[in-house]
N, C-alpha and C. Protein backbone atom coordinates (compact mmCIF):
# COMPACT_ATOMS: atom_id res chain seq x y z
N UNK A 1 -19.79 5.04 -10.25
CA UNK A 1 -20.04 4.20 -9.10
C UNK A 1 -20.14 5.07 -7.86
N UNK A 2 -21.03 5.10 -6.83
CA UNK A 2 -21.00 5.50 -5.66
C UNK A 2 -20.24 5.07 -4.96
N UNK A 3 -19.64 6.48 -3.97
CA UNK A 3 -18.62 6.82 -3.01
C UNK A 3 -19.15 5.28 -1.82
N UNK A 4 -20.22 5.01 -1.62
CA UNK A 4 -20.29 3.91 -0.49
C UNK A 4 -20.19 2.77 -1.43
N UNK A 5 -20.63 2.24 -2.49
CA UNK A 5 -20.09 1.21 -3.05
C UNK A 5 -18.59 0.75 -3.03
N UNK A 6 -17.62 1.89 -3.45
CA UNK A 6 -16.41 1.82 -3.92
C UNK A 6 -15.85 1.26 -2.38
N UNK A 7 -16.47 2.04 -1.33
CA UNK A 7 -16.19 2.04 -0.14
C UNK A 7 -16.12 0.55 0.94
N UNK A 8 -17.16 0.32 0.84
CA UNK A 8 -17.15 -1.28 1.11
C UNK A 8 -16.60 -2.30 0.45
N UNK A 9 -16.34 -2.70 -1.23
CA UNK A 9 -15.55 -2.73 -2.13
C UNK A 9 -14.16 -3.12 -1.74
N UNK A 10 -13.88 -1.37 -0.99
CA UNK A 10 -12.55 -1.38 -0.35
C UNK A 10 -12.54 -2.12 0.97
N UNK A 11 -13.43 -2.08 1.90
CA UNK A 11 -13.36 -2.86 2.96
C UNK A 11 -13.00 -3.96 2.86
N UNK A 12 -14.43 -4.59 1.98
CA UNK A 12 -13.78 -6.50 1.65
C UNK A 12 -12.55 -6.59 0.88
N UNK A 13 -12.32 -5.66 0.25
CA UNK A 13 -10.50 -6.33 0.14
C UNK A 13 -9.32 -6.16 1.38
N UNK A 14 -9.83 -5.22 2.50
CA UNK A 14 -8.75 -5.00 3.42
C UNK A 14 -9.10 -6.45 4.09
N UNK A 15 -10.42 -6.74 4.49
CA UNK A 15 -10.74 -8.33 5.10
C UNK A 15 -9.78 -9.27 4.43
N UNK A 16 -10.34 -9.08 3.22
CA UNK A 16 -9.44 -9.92 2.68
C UNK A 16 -8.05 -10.58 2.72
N UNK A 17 -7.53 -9.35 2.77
CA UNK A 17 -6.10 -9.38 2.72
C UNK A 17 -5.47 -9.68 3.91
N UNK A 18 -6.35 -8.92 5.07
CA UNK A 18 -5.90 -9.50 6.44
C UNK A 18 -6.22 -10.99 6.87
N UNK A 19 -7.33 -11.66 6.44
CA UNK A 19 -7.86 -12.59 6.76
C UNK A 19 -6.88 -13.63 5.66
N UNK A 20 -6.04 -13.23 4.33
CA UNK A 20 -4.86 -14.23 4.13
C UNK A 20 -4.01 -14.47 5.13
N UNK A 21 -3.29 -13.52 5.95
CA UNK A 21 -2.27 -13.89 6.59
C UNK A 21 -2.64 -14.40 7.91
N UNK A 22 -4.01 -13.89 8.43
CA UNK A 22 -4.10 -14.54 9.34
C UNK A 22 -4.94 -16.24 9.42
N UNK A 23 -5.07 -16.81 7.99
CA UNK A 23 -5.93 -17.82 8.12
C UNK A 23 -4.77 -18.93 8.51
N UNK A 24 -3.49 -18.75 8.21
CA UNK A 24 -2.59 -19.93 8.50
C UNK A 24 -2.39 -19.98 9.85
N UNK A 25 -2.99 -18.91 10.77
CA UNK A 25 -2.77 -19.35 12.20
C UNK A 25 -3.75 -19.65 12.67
N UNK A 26 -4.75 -19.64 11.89
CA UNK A 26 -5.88 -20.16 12.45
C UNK A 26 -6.66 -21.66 11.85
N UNK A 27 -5.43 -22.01 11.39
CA UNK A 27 -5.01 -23.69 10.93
C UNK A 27 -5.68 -24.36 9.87
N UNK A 28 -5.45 -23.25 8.50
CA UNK A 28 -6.33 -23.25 7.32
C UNK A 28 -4.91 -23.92 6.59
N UNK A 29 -4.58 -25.01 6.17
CA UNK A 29 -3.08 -24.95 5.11
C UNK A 29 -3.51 -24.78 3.71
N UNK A 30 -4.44 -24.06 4.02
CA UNK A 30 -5.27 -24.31 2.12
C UNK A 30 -4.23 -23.16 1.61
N UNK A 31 -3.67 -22.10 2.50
CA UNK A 31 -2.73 -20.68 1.71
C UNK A 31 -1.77 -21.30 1.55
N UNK A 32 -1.26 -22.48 1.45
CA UNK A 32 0.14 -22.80 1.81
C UNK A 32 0.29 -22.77 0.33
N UNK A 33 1.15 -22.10 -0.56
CA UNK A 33 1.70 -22.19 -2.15
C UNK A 33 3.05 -22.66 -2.25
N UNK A 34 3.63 -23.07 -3.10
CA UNK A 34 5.18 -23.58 -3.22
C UNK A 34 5.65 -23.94 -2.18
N UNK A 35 5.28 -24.62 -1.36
CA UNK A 35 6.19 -24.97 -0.21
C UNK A 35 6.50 -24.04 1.11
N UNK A 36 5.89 -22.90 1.01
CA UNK A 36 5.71 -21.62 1.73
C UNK A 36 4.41 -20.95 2.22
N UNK A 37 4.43 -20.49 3.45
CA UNK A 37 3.27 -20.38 4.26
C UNK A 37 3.18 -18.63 3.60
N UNK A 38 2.10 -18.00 3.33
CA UNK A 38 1.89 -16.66 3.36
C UNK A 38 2.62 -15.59 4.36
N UNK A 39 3.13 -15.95 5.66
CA UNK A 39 3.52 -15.06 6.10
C UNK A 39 5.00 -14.96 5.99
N UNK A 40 5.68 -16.18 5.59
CA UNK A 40 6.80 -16.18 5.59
C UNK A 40 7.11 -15.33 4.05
N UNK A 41 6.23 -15.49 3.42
CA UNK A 41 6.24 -14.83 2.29
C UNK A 41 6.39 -13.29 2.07
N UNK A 42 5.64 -12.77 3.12
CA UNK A 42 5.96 -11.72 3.10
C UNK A 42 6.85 -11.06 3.34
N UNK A 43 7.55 -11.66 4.44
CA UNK A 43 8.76 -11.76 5.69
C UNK A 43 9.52 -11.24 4.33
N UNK A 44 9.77 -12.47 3.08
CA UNK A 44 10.77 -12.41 2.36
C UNK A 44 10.84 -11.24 1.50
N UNK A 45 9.78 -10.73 1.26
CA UNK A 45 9.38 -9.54 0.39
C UNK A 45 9.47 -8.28 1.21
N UNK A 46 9.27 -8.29 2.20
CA UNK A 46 9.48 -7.24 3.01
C UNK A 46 11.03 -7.19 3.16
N UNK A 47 11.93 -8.13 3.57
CA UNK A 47 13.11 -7.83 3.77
C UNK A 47 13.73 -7.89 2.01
N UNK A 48 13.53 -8.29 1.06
CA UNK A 48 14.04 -8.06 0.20
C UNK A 48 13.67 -6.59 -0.66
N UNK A 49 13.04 -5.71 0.18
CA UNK A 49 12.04 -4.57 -0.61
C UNK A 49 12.56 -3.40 0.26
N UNK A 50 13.07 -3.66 1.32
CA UNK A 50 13.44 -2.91 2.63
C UNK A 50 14.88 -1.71 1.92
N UNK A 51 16.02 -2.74 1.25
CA UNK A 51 16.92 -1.52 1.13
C UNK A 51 16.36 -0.84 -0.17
N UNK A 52 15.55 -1.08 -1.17
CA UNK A 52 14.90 -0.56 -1.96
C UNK A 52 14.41 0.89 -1.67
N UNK A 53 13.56 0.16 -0.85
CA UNK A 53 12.94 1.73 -0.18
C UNK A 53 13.52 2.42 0.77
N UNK A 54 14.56 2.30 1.45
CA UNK A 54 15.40 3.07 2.13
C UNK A 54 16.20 4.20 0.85
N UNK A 55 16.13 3.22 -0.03
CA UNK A 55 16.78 3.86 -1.61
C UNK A 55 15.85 5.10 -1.73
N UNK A 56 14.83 5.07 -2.15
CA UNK A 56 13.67 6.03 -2.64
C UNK A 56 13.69 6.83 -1.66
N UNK A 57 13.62 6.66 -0.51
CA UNK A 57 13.50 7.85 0.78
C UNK A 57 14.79 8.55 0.38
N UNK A 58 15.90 8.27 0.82
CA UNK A 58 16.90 8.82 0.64
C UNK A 58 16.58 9.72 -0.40
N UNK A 59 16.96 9.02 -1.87
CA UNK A 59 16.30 10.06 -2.76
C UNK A 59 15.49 11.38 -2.95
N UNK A 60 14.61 10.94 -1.97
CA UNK A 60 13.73 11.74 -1.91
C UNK A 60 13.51 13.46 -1.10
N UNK A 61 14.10 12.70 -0.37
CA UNK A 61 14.85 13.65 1.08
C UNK A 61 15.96 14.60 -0.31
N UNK A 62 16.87 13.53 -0.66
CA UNK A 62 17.98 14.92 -1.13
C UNK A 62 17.07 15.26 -2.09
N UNK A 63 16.35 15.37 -2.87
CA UNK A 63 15.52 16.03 -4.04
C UNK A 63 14.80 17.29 -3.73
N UNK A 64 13.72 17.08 -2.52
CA UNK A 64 13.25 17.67 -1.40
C UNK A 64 14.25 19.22 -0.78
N UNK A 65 15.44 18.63 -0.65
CA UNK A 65 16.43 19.62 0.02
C UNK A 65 17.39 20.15 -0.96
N UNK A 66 17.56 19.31 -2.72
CA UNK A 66 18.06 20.47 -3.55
C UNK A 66 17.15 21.31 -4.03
N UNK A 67 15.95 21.18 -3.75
CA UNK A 67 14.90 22.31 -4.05
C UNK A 67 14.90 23.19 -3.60
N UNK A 68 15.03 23.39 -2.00
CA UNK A 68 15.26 23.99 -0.73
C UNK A 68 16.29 24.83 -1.14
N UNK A 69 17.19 24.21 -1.52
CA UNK A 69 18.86 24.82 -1.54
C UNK A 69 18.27 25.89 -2.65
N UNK A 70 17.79 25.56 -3.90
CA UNK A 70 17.90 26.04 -4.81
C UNK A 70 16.75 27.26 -4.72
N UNK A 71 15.77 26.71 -4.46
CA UNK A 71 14.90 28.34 -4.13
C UNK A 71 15.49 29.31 -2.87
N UNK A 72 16.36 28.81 -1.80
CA UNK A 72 17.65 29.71 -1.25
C UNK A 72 18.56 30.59 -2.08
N UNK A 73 18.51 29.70 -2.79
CA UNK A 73 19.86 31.00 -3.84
C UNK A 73 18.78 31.91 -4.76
N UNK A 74 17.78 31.35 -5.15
CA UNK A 74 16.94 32.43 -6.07
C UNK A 74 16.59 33.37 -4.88
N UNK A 75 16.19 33.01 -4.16
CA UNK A 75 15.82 34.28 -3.14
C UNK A 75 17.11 35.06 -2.67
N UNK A 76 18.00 35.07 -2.84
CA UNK A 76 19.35 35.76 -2.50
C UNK A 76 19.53 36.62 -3.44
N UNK A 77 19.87 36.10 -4.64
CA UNK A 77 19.85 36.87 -5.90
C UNK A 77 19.01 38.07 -5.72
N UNK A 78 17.76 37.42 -5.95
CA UNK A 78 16.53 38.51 -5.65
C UNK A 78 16.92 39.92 -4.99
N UNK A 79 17.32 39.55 -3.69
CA UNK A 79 17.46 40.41 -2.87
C UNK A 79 18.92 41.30 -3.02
């Protein structure tokens, strides 16, 4: 597939996706699912996803810095 196909492709799904959350303010209730508006939806997923990924950063950071540590001591040795 061509690089500009894939490309626009990608565009109409960013429309897309923006044009879900913003159609309920622009007084569409057709997004409304289970009793819940799309943005509140997210609200909930975002705050329930939030200490998750504070999890993974963290992680990540010390993984990042026992590497650090550890190519510190090989280079000591070395020397």
């Amino acid at each position: 597939m061509n690089a500009t196909v894939k490309f626009i492709i990608g565009l109409l799904i960013t429309v897309a996706g923006i044009y879900w959350y913003v159609a309920e303010y622009l007084g569409f209730p057709a997004f409304q699912y289970f009793g819940a508006y799309s943005i509140n939806a997210l609200k909930t997923v975002f705050f329930g996803v939030f200490g998750l990924f504070l999890l993974l950063v963290g992680l990540l950071v010390m993984w990042i810095e026992y590497e650090d540590i550890k190519w510190s001591r090989e280079e000591k040795k070395g020397k």
